[in-house]
C-alpha atoms as a PDB file:
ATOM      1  CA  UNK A   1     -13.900 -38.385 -47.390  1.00  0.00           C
ATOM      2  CA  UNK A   2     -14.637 -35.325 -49.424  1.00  0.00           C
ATOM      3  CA  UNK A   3     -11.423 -34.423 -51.406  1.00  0.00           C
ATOM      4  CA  UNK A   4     -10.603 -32.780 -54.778  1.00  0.00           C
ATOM      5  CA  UNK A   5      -7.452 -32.254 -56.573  1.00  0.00           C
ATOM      6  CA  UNK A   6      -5.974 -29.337 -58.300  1.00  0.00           C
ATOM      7  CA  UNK A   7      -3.710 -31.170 -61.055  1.00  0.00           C
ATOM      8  CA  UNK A   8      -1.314 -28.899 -62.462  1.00  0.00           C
ATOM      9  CA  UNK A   9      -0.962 -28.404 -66.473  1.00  0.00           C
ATOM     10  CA  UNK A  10       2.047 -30.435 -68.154  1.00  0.00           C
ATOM     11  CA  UNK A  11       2.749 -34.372 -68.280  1.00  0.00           C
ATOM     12  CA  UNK A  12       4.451 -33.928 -64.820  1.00  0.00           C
ATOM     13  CA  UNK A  13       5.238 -35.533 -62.313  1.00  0.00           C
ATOM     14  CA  UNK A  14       4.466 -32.625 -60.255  1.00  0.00           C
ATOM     15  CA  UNK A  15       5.069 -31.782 -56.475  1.00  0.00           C
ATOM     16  CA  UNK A  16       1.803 -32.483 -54.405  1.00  0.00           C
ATOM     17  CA  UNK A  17       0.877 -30.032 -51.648  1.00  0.00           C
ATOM     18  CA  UNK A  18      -2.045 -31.420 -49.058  1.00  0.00           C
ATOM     19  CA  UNK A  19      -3.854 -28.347 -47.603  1.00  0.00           C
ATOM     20  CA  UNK A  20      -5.229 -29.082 -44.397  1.00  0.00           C
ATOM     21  CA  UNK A  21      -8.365 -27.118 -43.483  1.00  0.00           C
ATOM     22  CA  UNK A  22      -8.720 -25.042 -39.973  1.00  0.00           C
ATOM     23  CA  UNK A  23     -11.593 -25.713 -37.305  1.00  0.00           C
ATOM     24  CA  UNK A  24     -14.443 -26.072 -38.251  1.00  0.00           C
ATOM     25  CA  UNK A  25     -12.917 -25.217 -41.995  1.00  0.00           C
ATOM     26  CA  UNK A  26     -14.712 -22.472 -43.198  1.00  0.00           C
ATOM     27  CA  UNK A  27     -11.739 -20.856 -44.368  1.00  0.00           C
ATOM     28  CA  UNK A  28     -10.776 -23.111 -47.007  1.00  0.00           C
ATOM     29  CA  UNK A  29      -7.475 -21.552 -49.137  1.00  0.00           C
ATOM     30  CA  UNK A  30      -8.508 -22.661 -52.367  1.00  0.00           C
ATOM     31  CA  UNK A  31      -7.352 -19.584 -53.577  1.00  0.00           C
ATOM     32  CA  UNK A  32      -3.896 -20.856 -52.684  1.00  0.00           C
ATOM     33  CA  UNK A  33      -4.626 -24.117 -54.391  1.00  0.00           C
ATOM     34  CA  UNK A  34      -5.483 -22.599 -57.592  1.00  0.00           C
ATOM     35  CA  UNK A  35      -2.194 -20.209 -57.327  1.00  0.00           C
ATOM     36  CA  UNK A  36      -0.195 -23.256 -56.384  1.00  0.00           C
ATOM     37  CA  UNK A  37      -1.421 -25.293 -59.130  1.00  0.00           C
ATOM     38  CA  UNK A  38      -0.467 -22.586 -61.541  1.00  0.00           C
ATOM     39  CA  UNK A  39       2.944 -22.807 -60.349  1.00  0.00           C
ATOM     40  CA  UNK A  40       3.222 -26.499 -61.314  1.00  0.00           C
ATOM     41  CA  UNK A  41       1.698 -27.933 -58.288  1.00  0.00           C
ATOM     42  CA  UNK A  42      -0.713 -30.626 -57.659  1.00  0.00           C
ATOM     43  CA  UNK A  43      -3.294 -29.884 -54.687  1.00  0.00           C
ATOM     44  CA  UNK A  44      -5.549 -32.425 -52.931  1.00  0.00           C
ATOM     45  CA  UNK A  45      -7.363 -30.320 -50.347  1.00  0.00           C
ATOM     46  CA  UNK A  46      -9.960 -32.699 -48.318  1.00  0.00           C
ATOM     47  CA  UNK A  47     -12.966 -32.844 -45.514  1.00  0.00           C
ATOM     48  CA  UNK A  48     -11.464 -34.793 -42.623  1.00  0.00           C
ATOM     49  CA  UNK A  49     -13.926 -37.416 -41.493  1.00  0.00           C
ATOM     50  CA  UNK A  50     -17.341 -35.708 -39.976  1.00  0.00           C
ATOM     51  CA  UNK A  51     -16.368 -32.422 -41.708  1.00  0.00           C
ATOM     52  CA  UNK A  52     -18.879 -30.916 -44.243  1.00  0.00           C
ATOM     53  CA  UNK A  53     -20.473 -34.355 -45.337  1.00  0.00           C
ATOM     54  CA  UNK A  54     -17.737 -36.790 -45.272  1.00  0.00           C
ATOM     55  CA  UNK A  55     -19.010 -39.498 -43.197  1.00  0.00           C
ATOM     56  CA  UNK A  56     -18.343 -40.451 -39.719  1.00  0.00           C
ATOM     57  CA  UNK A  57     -17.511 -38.800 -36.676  1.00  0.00           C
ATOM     58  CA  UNK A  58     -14.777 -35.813 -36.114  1.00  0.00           C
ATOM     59  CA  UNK A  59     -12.318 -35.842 -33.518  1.00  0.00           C
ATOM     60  CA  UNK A  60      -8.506 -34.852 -33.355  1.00  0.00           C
ATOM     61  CA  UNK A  61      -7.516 -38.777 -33.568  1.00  0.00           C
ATOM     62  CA  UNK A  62      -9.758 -38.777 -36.877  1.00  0.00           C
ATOM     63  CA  UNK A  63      -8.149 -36.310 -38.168  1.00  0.00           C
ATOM     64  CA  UNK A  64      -4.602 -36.900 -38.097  1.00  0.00           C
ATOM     65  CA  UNK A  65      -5.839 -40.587 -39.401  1.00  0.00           C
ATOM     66  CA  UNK A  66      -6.958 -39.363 -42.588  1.00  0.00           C
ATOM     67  CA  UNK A  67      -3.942 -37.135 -43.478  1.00  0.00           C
ATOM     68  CA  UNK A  68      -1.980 -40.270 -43.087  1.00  0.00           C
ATOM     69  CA  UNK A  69      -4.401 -42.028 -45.487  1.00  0.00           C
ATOM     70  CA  UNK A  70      -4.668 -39.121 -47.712  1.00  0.00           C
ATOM     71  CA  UNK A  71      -1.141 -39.705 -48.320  1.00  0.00           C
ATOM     72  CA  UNK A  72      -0.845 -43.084 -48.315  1.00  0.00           C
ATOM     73  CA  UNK A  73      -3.706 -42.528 -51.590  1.00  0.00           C
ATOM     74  CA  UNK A  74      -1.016 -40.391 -53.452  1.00  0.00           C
ATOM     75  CA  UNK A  75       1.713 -42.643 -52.958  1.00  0.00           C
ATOM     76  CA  UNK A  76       0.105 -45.496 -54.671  1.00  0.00           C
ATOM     77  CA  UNK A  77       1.441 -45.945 -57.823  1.00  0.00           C
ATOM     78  CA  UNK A  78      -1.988 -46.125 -59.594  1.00  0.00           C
ATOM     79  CA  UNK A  79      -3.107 -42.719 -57.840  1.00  0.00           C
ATOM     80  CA  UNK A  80       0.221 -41.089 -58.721  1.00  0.00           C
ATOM     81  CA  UNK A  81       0.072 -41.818 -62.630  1.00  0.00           C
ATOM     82  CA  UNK A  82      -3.619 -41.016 -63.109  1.00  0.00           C
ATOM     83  CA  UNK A  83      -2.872 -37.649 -60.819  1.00  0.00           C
ATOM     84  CA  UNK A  84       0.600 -36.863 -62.719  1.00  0.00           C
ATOM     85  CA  UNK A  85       1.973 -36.653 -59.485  1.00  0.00           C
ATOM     86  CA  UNK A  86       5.480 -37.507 -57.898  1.00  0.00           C
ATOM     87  CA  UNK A  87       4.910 -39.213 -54.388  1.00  0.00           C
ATOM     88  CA  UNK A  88       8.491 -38.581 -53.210  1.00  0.00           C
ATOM     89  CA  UNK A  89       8.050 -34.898 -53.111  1.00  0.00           C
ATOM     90  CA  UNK A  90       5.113 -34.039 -50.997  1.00  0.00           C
ATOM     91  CA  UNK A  91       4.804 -31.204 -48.484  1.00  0.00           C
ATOM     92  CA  UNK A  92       2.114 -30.232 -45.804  1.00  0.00           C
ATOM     93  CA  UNK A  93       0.025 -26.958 -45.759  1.00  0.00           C
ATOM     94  CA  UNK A  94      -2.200 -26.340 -43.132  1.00  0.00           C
ATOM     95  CA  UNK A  95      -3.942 -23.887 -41.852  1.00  0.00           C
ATOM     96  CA  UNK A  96      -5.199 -23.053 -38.553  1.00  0.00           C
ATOM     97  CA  UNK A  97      -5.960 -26.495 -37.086  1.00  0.00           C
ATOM     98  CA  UNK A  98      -4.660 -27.887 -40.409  1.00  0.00           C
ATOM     99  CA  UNK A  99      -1.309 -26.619 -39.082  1.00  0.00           C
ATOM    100  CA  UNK A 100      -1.516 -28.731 -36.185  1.00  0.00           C
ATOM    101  CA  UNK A 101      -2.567 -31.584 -38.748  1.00  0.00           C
ATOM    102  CA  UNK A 102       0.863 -30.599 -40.450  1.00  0.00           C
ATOM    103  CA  UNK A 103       2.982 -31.087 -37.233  1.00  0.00           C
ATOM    104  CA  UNK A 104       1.182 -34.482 -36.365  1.00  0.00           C
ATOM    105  CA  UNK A 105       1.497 -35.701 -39.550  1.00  0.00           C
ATOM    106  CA  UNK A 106       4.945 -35.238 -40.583  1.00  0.00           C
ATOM    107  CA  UNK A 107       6.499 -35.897 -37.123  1.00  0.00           C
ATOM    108  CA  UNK A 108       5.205 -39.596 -37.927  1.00  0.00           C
ATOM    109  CA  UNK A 109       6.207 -39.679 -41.377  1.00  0.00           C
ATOM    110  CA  UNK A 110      10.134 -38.452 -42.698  1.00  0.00           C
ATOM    111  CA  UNK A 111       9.182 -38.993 -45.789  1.00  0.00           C
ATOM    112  CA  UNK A 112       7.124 -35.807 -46.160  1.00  0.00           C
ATOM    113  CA  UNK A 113       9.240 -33.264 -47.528  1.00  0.00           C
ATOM    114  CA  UNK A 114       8.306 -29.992 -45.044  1.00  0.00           C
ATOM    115  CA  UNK A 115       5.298 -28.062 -43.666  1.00  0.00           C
ATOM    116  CA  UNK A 116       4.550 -24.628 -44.118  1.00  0.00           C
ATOM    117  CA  UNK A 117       2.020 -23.890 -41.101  1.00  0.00           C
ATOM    118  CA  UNK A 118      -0.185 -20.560 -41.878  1.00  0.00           C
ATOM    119  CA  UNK A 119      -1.107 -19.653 -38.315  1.00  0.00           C
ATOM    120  CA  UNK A 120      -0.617 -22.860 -36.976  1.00  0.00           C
ATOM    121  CA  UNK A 121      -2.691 -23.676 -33.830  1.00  0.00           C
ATOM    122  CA  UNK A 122      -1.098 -25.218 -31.456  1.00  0.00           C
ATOM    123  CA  UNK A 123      -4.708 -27.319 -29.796  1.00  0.00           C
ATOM    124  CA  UNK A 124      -2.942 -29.576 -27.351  1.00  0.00           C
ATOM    125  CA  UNK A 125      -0.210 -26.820 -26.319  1.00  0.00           C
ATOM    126  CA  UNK A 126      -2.883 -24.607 -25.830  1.00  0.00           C
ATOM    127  CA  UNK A 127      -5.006 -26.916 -23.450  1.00  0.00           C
ATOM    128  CA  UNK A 128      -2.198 -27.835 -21.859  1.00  0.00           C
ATOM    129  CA  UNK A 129      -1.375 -23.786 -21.011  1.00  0.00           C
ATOM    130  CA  UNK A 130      -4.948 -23.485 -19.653  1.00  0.00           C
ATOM    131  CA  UNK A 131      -4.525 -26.420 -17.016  1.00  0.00           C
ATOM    132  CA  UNK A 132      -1.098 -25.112 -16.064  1.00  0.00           C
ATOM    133  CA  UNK A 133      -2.580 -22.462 -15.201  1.00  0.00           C
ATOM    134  CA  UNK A 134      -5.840 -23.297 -13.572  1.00  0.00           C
ATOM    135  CA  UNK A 135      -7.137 -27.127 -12.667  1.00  0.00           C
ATOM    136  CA  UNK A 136      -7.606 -29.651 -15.241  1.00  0.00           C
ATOM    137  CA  UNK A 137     -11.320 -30.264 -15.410  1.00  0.00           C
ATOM    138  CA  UNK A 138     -11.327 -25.519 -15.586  1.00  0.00           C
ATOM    139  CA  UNK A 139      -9.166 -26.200 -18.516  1.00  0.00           C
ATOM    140  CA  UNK A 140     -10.998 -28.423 -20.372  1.00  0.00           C
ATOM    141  CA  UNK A 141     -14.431 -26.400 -19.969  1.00  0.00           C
ATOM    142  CA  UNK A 142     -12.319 -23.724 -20.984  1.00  0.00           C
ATOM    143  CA  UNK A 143     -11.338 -25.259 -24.509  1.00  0.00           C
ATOM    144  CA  UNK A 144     -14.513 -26.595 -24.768  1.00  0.00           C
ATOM    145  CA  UNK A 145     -16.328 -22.853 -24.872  1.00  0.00           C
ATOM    146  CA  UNK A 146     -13.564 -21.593 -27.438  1.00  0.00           C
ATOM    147  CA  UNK A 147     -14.318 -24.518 -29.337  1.00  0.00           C
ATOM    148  CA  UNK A 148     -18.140 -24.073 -29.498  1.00  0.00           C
ATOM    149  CA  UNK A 149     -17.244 -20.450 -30.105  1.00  0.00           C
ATOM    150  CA  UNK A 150     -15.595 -21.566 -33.338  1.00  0.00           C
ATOM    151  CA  UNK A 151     -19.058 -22.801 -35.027  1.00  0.00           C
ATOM    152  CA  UNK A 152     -19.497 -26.857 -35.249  1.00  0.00           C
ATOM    153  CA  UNK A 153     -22.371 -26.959 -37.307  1.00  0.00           C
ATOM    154  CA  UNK A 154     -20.186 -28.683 -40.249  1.00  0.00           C
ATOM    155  CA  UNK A 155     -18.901 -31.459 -37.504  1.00  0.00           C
ATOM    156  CA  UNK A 156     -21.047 -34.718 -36.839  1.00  0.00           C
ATOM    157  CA  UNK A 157     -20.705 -37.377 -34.352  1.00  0.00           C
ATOM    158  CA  UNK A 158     -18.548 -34.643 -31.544  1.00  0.00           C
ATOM    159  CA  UNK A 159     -19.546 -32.575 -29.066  1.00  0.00           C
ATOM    160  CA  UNK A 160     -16.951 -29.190 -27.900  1.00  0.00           C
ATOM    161  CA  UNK A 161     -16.526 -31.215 -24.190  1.00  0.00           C
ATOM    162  CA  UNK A 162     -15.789 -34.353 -26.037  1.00  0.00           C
ATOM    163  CA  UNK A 163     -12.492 -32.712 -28.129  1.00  0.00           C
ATOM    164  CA  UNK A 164     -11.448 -30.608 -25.379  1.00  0.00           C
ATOM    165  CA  UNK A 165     -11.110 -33.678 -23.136  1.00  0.00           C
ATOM    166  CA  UNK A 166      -9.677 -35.835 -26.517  1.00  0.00           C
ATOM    167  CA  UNK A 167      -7.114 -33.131 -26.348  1.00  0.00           C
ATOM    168  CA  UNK A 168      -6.603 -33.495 -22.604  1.00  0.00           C
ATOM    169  CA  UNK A 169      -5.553 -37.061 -22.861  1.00  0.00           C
ATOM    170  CA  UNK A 170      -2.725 -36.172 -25.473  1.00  0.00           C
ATOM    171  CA  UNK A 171      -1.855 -33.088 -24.398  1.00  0.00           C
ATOM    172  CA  UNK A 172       1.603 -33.921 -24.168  1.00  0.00           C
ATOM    173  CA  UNK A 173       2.178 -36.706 -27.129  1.00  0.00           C
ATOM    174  CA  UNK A 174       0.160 -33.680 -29.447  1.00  0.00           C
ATOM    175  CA  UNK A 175       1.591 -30.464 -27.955  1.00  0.00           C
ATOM    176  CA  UNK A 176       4.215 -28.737 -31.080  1.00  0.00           C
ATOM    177  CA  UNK A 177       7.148 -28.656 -28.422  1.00  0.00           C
ATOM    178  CA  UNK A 178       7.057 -32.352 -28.137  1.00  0.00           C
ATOM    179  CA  UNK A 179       7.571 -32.639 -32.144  1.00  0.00           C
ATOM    180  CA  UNK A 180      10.254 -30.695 -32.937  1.00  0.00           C
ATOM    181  CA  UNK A 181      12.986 -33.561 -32.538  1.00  0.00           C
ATOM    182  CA  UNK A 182      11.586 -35.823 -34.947  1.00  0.00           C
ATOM    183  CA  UNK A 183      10.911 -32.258 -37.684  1.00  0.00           C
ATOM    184  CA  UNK A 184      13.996 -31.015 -37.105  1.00  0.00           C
ATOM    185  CA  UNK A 185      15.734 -32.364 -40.706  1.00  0.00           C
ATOM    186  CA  UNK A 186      12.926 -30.721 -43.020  1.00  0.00           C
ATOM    187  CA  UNK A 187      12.115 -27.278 -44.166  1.00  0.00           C
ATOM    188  CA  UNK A 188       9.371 -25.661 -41.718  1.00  0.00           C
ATOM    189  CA  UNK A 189       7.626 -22.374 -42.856  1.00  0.00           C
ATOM    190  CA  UNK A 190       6.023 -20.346 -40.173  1.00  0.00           C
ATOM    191  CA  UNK A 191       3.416 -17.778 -41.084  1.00  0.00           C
ATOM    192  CA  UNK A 192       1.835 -15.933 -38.073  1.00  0.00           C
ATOM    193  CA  UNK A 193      -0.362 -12.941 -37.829  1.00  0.00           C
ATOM    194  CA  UNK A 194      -2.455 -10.620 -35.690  1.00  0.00           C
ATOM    195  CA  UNK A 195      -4.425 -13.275 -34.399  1.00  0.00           C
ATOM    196  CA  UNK A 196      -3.159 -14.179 -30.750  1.00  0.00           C
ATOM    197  CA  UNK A 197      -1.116 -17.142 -32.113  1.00  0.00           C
ATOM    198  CA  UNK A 198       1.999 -16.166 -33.220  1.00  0.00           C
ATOM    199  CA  UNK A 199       3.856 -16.208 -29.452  1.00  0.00           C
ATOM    200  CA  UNK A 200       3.217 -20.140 -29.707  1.00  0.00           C
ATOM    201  CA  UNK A 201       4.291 -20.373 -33.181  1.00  0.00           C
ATOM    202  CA  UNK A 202       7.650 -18.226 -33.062  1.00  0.00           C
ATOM    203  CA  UNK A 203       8.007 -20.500 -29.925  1.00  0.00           C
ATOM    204  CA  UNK A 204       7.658 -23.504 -32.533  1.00  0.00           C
ATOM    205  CA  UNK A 205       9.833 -22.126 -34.852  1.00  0.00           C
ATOM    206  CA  UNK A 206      12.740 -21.119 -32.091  1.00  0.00           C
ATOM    207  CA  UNK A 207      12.272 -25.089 -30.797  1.00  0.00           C
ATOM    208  CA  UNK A 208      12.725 -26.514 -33.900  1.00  0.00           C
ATOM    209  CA  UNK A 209      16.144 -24.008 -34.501  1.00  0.00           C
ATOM    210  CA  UNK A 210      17.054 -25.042 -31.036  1.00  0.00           C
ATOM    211  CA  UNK A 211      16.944 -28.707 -31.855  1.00  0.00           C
ATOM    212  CA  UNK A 212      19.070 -28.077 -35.239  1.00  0.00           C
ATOM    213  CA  UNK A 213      17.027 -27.090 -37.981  1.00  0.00           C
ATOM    214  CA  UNK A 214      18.497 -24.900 -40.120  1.00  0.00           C
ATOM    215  CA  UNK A 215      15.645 -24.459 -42.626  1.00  0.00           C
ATOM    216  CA  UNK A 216      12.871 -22.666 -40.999  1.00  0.00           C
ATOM    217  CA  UNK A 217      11.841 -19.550 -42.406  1.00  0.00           C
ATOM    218  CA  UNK A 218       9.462 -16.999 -40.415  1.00  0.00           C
ATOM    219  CA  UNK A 219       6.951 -14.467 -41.982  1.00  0.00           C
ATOM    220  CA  UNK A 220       4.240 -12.072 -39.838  1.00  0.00           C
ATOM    221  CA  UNK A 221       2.018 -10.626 -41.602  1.00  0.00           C
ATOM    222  CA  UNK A 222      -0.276  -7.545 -39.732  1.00  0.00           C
ATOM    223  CA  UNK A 223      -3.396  -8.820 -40.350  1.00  0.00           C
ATOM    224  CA  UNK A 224      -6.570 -11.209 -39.145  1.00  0.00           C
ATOM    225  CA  UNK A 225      -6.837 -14.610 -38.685  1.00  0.00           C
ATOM    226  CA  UNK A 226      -7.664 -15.542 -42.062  1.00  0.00           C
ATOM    227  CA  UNK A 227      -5.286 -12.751 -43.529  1.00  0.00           C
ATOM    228  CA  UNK A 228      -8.424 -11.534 -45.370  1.00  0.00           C
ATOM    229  CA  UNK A 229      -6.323  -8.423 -46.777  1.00  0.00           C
ATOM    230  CA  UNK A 230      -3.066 -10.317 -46.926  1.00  0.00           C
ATOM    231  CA  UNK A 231      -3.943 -13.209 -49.711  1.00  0.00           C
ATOM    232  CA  UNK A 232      -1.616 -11.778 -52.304  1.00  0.00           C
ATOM    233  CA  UNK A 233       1.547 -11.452 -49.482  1.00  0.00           C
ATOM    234  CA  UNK A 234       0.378 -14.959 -47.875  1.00  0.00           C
ATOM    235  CA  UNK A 235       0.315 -16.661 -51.653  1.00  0.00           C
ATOM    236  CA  UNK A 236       3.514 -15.195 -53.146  1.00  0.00           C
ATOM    237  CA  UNK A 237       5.452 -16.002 -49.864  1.00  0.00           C
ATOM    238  CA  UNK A 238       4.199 -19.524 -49.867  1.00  0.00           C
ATOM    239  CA  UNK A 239       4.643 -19.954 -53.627  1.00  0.00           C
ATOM    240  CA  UNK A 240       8.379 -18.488 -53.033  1.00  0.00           C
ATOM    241  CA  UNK A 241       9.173 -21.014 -49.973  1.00  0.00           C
ATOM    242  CA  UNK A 242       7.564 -24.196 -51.875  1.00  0.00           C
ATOM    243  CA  UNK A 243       9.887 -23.169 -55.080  1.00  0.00           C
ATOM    244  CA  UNK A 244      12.788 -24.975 -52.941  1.00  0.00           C
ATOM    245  CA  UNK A 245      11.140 -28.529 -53.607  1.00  0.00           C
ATOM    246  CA  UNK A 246      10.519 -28.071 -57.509  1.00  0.00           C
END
């Protein structure tokens, strides 16, 4: 895969972030990563598989493979030394469909310290919504078309009807509510905007309170999907909220 790292100034060990990239990813953050690495942070920020020339195909199972390989990279002790990097403290950022990538991810692994979701998107929850509402096969055409919507020019080897019908078939293993039990001991930040998803992420947010978490914080910020006019508020939030882990 495709993958850089911002590697903070100083002998370290420093904190890693991962920042997980939206769909199709043309929002990338690295504005973030360069304010995060200034803070004392390392930043690997990657192409999943079939994103923007990293070989192979896409798909949702892909993805949430590589994160889990990403980190298994920064934990081994070679990678960690070369990168000045402490593998016991590393924490999610995703945006988008990289905040769904954050929820998958950590619900498999405790070891991550927290996630900080910047309009998360909720992909299985939301195909799931669709066929509660209408028929299963009027559900998954109508994923598919906001898919396509999105642009997949940068994604090889997938097709929209392909991923909406990947997210179908684990709706319910994928969808945030069902990962809330097994995130409910880490810090969780929740940063929502304008954009039609914050009632599914403040629903996120109140699930994981509900199931004992006492560490999620909340921010909404009045602005656009990629919180074009926001980036000082969105960086000085998350630079506040990842201070916890230094």
């Amino acid at each position: 895969m495709n993958a850089l790292v911002y590697v903070a100034a100083g002998v370290g060990p420093h904190p890693t972030v991962i920042l997980l990239h939206g769909f199709p990813g043309n929002e990338r953050n690295l504005d973030l990563a360069q304010d995060m690495r200034r803070a004392g942070w390392d930043v690997l920020y990657f192409n999943y598989r079939g994103s923007w020339g990293s070989s192979g195909d896409f798909s949702f199972s892909h993805g949430i493979d590589d994160v889990a390989a990403v980190i298994a990279y920064l934990r081994k002790p070679e990678n960690a030394k070369r990168l000045r990097l402490d593998p016991s403290r590393i924490v999610l950022v995703g945006h988008s469909m990289g905040g769904f990538m954050a929820v998958q991810a950590a619900s498999a692994d405790p070891a991550i310290k927290g996630i900080a979701m910047i309009s998360g998107a909720d992909m299985a929850g939301m195909l799931s919504q669709m066929q509660t509402q209408d028929s299963q096969a009027a559900g998954i055409k109508k994923m598919s078309a906001l898919l396509a919507n999105e642009g997949m020019a940068p994604l090889s080897g997938c097709t929209p009807d392909g991923l909406a019908q990947e997210l179908s078939d684990h709706a319910s293993a994928w969808a945030f509510r069902s990962k809330a039990g097994s995130i409910k001991d880490r810090p969780v930040f929740v940063m929502t905007s304008d954009d039609g998803l914050a009632p599914v992420d403040d629903a996120f947010a109140a699930a994981l309170r509900q199931a004992g978490d006492a560490r999620v914080t909340t921010l909404h910020l009045a602005t656009d999907h990629a919180y074009s006019d926001k980036r000082t508020e969105l960086s000085q939030a998350l630079l506040q909220w990842l201070a916890r882990f230094k």
